[in-house]
C-alpha atoms as a PDB file:
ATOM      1  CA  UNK A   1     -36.589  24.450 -31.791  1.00  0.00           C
ATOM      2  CA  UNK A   2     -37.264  20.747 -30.426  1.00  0.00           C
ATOM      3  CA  UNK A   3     -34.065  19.814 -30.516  1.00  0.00           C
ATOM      4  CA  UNK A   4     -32.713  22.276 -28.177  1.00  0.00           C
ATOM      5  CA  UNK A   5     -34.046  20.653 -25.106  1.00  0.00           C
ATOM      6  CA  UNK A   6     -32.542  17.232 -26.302  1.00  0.00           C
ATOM      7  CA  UNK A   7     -29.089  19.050 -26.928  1.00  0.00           C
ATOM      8  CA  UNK A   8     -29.200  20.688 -23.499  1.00  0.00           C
ATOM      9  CA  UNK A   9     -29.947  17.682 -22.133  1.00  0.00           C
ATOM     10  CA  UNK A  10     -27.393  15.830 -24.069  1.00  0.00           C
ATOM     11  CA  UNK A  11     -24.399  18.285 -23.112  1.00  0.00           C
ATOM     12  CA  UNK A  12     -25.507  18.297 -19.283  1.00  0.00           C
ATOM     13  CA  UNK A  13     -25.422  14.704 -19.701  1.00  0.00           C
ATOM     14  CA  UNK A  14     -21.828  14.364 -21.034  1.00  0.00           C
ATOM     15  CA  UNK A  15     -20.724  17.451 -18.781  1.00  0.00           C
ATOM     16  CA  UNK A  16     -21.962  14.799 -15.958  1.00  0.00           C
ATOM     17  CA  UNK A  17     -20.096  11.948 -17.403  1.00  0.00           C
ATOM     18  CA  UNK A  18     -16.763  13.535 -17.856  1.00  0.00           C
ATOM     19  CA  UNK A  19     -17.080  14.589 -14.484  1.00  0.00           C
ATOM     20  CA  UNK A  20     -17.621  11.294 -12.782  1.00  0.00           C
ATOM     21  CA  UNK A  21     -14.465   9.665 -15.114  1.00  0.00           C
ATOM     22  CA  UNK A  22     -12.466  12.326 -14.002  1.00  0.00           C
ATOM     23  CA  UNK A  23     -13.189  11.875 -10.502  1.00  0.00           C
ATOM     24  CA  UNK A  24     -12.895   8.041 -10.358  1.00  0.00           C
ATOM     25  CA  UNK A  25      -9.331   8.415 -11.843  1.00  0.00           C
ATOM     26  CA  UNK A  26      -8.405  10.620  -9.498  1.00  0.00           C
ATOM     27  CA  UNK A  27      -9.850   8.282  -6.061  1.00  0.00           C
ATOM     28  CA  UNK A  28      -8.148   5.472  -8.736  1.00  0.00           C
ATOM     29  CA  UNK A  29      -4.636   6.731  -7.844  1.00  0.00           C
ATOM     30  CA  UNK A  30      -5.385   8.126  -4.464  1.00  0.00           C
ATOM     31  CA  UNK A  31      -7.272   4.476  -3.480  1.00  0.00           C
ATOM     32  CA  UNK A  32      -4.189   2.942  -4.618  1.00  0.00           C
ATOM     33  CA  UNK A  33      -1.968   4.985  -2.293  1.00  0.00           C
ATOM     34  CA  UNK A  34      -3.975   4.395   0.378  1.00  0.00           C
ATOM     35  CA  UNK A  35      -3.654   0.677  -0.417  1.00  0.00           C
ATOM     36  CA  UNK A  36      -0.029   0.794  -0.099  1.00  0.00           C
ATOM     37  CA  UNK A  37      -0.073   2.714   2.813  1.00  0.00           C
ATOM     38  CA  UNK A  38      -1.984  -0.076   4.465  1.00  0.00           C
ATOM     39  CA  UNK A  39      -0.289  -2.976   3.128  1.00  0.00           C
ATOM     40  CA  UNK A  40       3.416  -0.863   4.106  1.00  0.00           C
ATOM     41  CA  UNK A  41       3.526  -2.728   7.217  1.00  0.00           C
ATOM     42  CA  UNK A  42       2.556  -6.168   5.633  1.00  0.00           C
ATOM     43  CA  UNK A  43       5.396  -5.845   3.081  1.00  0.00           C
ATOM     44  CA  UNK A  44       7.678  -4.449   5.843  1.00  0.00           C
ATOM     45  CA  UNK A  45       7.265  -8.000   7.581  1.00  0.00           C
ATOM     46  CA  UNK A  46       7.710  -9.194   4.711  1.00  0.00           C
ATOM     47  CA  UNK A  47      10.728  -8.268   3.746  1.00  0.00           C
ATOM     48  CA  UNK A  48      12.398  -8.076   7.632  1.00  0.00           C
ATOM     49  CA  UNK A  49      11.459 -12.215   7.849  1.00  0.00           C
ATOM     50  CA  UNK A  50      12.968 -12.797   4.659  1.00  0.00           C
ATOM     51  CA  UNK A  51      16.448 -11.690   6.126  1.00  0.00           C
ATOM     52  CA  UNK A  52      17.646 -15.478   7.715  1.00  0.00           C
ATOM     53  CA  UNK A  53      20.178 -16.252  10.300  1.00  0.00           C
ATOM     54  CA  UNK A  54      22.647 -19.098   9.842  1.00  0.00           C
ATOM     55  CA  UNK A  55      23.352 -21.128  12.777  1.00  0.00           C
ATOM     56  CA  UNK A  56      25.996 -23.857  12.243  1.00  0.00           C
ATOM     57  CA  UNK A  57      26.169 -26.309  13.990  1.00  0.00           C
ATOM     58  CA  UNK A  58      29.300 -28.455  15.625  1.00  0.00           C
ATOM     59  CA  UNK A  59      30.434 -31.805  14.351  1.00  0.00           C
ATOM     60  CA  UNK A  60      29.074 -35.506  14.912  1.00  0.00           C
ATOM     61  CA  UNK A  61      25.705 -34.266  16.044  1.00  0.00           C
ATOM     62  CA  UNK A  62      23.417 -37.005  16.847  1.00  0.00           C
ATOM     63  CA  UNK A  63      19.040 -36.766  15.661  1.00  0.00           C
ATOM     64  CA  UNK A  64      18.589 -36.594  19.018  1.00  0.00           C
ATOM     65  CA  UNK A  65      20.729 -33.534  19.522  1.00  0.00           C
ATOM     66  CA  UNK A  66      19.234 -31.910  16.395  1.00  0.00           C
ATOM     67  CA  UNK A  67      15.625 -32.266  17.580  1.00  0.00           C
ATOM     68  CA  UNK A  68      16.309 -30.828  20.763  1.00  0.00           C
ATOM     69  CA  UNK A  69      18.338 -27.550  18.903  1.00  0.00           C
ATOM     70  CA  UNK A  70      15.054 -27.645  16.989  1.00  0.00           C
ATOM     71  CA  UNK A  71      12.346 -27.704  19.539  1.00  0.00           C
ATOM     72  CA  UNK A  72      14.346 -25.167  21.264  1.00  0.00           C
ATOM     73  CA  UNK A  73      14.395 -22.875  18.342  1.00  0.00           C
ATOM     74  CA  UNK A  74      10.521 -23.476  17.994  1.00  0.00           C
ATOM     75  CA  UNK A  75      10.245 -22.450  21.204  1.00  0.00           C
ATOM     76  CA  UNK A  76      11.834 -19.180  21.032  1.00  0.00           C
ATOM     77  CA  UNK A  77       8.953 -16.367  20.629  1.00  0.00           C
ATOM     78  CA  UNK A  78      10.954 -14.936  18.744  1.00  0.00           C
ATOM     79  CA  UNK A  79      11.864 -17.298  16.014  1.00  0.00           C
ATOM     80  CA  UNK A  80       9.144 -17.549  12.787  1.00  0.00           C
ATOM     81  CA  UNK A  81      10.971 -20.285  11.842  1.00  0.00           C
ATOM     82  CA  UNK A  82      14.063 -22.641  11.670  1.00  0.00           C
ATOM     83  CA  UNK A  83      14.643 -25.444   9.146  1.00  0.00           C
ATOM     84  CA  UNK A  84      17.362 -27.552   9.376  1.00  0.00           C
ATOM     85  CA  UNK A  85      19.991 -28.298   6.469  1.00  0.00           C
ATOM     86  CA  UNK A  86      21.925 -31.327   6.818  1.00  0.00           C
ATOM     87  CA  UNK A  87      25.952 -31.388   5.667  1.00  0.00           C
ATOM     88  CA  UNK A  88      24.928 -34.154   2.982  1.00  0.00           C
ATOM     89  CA  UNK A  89      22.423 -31.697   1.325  1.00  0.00           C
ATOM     90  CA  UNK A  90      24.780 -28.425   1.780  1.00  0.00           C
ATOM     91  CA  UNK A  91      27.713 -30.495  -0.309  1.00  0.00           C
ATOM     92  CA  UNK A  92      25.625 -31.644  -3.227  1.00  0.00           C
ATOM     93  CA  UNK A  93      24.706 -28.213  -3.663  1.00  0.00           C
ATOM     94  CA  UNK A  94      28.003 -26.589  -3.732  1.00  0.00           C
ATOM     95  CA  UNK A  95      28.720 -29.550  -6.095  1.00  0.00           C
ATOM     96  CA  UNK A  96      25.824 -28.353  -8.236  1.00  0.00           C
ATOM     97  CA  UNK A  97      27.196 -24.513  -7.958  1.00  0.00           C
ATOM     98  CA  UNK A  98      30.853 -25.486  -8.136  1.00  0.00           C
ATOM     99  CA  UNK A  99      30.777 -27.950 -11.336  1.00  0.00           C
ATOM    100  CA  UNK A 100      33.158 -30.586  -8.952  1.00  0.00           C
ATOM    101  CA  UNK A 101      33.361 -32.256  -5.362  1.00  0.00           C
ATOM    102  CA  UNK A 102      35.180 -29.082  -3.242  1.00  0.00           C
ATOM    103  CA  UNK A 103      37.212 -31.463  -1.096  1.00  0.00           C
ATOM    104  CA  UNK A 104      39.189 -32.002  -4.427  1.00  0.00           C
ATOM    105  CA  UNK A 105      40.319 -28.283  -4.736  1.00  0.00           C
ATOM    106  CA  UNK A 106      40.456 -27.432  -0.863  1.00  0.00           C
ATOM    107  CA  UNK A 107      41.882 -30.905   0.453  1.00  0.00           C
ATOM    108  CA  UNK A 108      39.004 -30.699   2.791  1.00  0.00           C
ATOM    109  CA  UNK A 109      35.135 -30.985   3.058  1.00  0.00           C
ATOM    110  CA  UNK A 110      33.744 -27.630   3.815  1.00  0.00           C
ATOM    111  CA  UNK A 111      30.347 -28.479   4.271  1.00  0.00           C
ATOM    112  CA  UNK A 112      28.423 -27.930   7.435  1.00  0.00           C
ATOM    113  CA  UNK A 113      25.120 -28.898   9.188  1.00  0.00           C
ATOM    114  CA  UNK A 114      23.412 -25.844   9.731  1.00  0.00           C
ATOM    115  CA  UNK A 115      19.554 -24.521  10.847  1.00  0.00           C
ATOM    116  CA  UNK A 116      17.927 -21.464   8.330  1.00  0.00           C
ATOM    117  CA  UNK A 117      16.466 -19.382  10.856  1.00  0.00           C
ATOM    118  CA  UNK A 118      14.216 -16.761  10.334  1.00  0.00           C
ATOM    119  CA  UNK A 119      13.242 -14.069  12.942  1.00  0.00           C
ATOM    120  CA  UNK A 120       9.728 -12.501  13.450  1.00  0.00           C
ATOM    121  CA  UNK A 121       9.730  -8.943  12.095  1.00  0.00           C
ATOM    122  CA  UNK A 122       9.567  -7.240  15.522  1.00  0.00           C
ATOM    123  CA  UNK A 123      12.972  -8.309  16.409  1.00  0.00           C
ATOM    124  CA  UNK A 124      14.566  -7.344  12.910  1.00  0.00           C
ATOM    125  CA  UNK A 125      16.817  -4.106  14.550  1.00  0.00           C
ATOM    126  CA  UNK A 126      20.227  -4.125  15.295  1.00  0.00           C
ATOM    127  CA  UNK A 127      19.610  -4.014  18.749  1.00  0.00           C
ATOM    128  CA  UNK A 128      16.948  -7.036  19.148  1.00  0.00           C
ATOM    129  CA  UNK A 129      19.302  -9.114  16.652  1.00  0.00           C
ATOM    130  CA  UNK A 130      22.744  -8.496  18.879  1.00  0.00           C
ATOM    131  CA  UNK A 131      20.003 -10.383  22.030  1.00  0.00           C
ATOM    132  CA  UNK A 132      18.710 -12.601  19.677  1.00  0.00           C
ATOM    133  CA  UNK A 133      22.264 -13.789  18.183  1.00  0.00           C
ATOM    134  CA  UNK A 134      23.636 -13.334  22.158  1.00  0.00           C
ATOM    135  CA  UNK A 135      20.303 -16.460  23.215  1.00  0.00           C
ATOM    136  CA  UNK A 136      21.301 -18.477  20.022  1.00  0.00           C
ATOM    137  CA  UNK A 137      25.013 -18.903  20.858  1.00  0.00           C
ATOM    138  CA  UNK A 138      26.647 -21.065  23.624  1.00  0.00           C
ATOM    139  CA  UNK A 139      26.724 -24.584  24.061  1.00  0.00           C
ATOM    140  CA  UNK A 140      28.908 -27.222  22.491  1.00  0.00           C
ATOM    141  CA  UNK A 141      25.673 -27.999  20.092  1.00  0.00           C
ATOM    142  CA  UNK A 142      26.230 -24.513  18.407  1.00  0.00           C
ATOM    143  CA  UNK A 143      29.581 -23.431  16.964  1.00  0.00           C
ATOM    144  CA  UNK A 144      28.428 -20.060  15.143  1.00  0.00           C
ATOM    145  CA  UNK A 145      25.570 -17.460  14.381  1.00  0.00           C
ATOM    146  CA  UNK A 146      26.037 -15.778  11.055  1.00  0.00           C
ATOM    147  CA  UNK A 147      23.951 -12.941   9.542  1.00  0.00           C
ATOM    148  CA  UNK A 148      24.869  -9.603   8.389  1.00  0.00           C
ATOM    149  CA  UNK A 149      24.193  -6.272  10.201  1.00  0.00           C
ATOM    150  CA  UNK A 150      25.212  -4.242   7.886  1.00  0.00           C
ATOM    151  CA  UNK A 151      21.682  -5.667   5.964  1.00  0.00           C
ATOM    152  CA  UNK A 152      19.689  -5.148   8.480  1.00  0.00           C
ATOM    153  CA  UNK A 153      20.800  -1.636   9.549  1.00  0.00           C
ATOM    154  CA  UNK A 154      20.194  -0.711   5.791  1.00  0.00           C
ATOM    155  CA  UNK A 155      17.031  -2.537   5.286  1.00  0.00           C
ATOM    156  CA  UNK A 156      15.550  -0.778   8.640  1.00  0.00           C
ATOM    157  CA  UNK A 157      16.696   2.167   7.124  1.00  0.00           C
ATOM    158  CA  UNK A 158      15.158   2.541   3.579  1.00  0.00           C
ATOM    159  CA  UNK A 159      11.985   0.805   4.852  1.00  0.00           C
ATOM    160  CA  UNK A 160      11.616   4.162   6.870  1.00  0.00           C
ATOM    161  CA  UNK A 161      12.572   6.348   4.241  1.00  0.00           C
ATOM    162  CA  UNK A 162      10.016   4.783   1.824  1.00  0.00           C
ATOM    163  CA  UNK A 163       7.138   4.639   4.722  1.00  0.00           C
ATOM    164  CA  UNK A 164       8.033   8.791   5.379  1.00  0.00           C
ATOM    165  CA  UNK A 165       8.119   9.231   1.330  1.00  0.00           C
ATOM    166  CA  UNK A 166       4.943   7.251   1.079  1.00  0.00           C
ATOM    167  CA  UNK A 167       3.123   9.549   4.208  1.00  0.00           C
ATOM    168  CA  UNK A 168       4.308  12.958   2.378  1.00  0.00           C
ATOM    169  CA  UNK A 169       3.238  11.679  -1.253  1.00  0.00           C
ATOM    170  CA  UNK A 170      -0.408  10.682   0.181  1.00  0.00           C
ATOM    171  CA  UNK A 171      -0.839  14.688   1.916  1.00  0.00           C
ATOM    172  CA  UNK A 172      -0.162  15.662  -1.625  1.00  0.00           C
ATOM    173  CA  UNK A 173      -2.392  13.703  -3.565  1.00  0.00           C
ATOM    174  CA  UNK A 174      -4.795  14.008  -1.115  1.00  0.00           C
ATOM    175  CA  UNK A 175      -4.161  18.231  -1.823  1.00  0.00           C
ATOM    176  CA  UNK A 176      -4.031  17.454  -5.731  1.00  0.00           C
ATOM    177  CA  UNK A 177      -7.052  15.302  -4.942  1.00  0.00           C
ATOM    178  CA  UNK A 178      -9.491  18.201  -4.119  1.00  0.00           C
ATOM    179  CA  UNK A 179      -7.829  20.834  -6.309  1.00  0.00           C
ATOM    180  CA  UNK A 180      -8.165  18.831  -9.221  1.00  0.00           C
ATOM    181  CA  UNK A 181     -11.845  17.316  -8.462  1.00  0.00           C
ATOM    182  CA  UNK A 182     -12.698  21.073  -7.325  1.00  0.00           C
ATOM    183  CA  UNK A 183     -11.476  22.211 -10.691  1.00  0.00           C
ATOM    184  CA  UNK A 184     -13.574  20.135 -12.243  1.00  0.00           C
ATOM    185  CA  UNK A 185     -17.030  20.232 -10.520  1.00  0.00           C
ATOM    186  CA  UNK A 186     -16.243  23.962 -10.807  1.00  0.00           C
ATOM    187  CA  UNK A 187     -16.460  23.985 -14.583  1.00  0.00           C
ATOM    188  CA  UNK A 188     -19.009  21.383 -14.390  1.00  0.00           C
ATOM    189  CA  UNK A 189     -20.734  24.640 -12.607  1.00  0.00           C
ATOM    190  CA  UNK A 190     -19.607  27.246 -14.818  1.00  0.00           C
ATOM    191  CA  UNK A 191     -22.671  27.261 -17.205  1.00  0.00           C
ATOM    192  CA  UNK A 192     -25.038  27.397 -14.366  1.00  0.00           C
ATOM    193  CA  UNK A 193     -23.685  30.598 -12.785  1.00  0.00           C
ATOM    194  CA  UNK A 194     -26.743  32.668 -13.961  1.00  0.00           C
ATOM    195  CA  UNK A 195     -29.128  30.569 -12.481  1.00  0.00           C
ATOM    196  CA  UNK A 196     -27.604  30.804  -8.910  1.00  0.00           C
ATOM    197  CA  UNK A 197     -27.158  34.072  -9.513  1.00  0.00           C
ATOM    198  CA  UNK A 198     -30.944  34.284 -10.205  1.00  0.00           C
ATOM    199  CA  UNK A 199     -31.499  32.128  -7.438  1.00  0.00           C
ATOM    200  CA  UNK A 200     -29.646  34.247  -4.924  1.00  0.00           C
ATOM    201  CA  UNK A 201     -31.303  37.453  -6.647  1.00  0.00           C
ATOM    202  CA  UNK A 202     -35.006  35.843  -5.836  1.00  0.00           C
ATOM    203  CA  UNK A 203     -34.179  35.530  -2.038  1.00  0.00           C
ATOM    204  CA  UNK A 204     -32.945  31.697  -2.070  1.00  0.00           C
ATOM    205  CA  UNK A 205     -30.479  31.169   1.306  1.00  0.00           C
ATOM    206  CA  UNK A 206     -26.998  30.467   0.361  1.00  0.00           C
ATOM    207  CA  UNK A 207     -27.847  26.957   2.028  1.00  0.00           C
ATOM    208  CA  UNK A 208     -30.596  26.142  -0.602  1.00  0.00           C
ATOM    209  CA  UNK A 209     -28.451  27.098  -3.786  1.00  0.00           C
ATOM    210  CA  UNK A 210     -25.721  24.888  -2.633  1.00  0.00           C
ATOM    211  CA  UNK A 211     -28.365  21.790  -1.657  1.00  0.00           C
ATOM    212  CA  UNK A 212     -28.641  20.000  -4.881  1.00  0.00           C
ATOM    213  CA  UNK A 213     -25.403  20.680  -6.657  1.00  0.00           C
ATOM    214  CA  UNK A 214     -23.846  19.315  -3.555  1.00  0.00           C
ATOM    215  CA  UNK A 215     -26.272  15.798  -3.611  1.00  0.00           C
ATOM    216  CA  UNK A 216     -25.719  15.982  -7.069  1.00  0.00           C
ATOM    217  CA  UNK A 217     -21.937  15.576  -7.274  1.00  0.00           C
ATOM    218  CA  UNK A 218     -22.543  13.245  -4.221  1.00  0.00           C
ATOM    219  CA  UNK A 219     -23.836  11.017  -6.435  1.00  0.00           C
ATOM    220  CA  UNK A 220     -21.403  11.637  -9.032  1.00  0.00           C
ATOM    221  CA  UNK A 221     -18.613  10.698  -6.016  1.00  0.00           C
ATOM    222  CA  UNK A 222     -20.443   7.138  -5.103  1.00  0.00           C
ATOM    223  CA  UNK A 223     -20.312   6.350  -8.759  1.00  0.00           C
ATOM    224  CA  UNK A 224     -16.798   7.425  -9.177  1.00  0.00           C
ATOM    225  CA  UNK A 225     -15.857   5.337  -6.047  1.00  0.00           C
ATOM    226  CA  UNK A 226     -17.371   2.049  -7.262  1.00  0.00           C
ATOM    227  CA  UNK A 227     -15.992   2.599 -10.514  1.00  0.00           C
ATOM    228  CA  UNK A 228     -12.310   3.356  -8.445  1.00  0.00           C
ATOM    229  CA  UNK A 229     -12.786   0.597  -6.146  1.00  0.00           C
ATOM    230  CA  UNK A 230     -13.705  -2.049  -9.101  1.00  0.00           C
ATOM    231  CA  UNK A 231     -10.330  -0.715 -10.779  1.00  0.00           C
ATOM    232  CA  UNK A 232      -8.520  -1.277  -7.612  1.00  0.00           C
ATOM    233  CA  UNK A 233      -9.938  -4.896  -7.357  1.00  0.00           C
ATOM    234  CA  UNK A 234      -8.373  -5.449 -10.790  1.00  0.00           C
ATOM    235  CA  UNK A 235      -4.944  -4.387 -10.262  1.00  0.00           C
ATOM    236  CA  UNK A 236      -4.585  -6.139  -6.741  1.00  0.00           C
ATOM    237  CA  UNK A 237      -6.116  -9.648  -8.588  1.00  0.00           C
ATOM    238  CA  UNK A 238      -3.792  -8.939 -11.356  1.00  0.00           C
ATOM    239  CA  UNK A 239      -0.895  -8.554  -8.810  1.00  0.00           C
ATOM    240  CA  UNK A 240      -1.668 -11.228  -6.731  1.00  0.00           C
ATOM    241  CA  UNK A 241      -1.856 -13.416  -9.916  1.00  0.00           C
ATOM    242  CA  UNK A 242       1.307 -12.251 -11.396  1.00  0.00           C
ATOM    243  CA  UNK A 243       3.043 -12.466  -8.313  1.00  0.00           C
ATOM    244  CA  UNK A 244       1.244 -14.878  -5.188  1.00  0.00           C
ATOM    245  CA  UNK A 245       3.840 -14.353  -2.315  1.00  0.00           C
ATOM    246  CA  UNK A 246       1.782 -10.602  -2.564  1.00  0.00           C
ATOM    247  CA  UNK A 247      -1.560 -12.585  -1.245  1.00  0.00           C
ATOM    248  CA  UNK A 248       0.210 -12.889   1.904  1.00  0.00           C
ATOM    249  CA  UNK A 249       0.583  -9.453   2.324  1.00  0.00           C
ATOM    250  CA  UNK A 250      -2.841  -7.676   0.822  1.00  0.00           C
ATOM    251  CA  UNK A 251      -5.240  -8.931   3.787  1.00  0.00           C
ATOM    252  CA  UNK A 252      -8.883  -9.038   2.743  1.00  0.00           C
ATOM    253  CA  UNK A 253      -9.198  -6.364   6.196  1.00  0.00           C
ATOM    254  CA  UNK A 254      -6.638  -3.821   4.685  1.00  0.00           C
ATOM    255  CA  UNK A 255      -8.700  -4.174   1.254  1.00  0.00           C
ATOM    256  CA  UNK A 256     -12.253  -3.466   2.758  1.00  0.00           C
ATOM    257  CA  UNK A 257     -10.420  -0.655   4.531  1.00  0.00           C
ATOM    258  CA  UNK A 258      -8.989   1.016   0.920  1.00  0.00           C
ATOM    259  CA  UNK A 259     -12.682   0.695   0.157  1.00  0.00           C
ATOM    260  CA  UNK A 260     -14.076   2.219   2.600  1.00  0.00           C
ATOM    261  CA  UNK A 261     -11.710   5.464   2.253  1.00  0.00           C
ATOM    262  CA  UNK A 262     -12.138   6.032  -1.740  1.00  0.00           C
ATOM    263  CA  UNK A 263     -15.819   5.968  -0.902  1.00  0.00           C
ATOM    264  CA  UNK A 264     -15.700   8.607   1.865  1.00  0.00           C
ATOM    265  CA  UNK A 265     -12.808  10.395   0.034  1.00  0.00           C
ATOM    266  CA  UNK A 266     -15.250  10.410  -3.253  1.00  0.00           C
ATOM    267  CA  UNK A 267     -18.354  11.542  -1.115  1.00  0.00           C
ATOM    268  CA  UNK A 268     -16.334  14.745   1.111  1.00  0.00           C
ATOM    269  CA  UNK A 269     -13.851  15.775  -1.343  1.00  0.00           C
ATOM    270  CA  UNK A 270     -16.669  16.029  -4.028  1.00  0.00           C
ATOM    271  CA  UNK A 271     -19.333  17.488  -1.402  1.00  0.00           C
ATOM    272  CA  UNK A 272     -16.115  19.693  -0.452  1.00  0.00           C
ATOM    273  CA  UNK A 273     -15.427  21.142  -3.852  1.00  0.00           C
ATOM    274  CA  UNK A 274     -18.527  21.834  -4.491  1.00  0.00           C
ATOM    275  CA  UNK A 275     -19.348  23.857  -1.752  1.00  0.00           C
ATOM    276  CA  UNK A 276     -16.114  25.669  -2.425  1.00  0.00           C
ATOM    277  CA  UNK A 277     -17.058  26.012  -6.592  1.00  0.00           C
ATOM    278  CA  UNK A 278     -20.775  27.064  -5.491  1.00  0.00           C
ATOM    279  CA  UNK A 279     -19.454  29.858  -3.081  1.00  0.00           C
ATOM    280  CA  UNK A 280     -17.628  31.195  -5.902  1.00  0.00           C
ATOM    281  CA  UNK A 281     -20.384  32.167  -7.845  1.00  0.00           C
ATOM    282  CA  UNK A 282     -22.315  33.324  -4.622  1.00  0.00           C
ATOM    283  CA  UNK A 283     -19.918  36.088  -4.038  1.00  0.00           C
ATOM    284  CA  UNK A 284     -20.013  37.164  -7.725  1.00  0.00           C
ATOM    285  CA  UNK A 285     -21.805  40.106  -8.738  1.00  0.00           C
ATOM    286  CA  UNK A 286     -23.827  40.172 -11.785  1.00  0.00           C
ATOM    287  CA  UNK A 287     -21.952  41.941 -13.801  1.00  0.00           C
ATOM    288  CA  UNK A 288     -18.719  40.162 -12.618  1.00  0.00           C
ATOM    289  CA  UNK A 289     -20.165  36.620 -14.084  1.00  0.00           C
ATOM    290  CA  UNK A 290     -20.081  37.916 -17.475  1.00  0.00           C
ATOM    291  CA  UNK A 291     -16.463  38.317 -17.272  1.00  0.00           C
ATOM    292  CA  UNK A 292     -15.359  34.949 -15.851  1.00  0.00           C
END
């Protein structure tokens, strides 16, 4: 007989445990959506900036001439930025890539000065591009503007495919989110049907039944958020480790923001489902408990 207590105890204990696990996988996944939603527009940049211009430039340019096609460039607000690549460096490399000097196979020494321009991520459309090629040519310091639009176009594209793919997957975890936590509150609540039934049979409000299961899987929700949010912290050190250009992108802001919404997504959907798993039982008749 003394041991029933501690086996009670024990069970409501575990029942309590598998319940907060299950909860802080589920705001694990869901935090890590949100993340990406956030850091959508950082990677965006990201990868717009990363698509360079080519300007090449004429023949027998003097320093002076190249300083003032750099300051220019520098200038532009619409320019992130331009490094120049002199026709000395361009031909050792394509004697690196080739295996031989190319003037030997083409009679004639292909290599060109050129500037590696990169444009800000707001002007990355085909539109802003066709202005921004339109400023960059003319003169007798330029001779050409190459970049493909074609890329651009397609890059523009799938980035908005992925950000309206990554909007409809969050609605539905977000919807899996609260079925699955309400599931599992709800059998978390199961075994204490009787006693809100009892409850509700003494003259307890609906209000006052509800009360502590709801503060209770509160506090199961705060827990499960830390617990999410130190997971989260692991995989975006282990990302930014494993690959640092990401550190540019995962702002410290954006972070503290995916915090912020697993804990309020852990305290509503689990205050939420409870109400919703509580109400259940409230609208049960006696004799219906026994059969559920």
């Amino acid at each position: 007989m003394s041991n029933k207590p501690q086996v009670k105890s024990m069970s409501l204990l575990t029942a309590g445990v598998i319940t907060t696990i299950s909860i802080t996988l589920v705001l694990f996944l869901l935090g890590l959506t949100v993340l990406v939603g956030f850091t959508a527009k950082g990677f965006t940049s990201y990868l717009k900036e990363n698509l360079g211009i080519s300007i090449e430039l004429s023949e027998n340019l003097t320093d002076a001439d190249i300083a003032k096609i750099q300051k220019n460039l520098d200038a532009n607000p619409y320019i992130k930025s331009a490094t120049f690549i002199s026709k000395e460096e361009v031909k050792k490399q394509l004697v690196e890539d080739l295996g031989r000097d190319p003037e030997e196979v083409l009679g004639y020494d292909p290599s060109r000065s050129y500037f590696d321009v990169f444009v800000k991520s707001d002007y990355v459309n085909p539109d802003s591009m066709k202005l921004v090629e339109k400023s960059l040519k003319g003169g007798k310091l330029i001779k050409n503007v190459v970049y493909s639009p074609d890329d651009i176009a397609n890059a523009n594209s799938n980035l908005s495919m992925v950000g309206t793919i990554l909007l409809v997957l969050a609605l539905i975890l977000v919807f899996i989110s609260f079925t699955l936590i309400r599931s599992i509150i709800q059998l978390n609540i199961y075994s204490k049907r009787f006693l809100i039934n009892t409850m509700r049979l003494v003259g307890a409000t609906n209000a006052f039944i509800r009360r502590p299961f709801v503060w209770s899987m509160i506090g199961s929700g705060i827990i499960a958020a830390i617990l999410a949010n130190i997971a989260i912290t692991g995989v975006v050190y282990y990302v930014t480790n494993v690959f640092p250009v990401s550190i540019s992108i995962v702002s410290m802001n954006e972070l503290l923001m995916v915090y912020a919404s697993v804990f309020a997504f852990g305290i509503i959907i689990a205050a939420l489902a409870t109400i919703s798993a509580v109400n259940r039982y409230l609208r049960m008749t006696t004799n219906k408990l026994y059969h559920v």
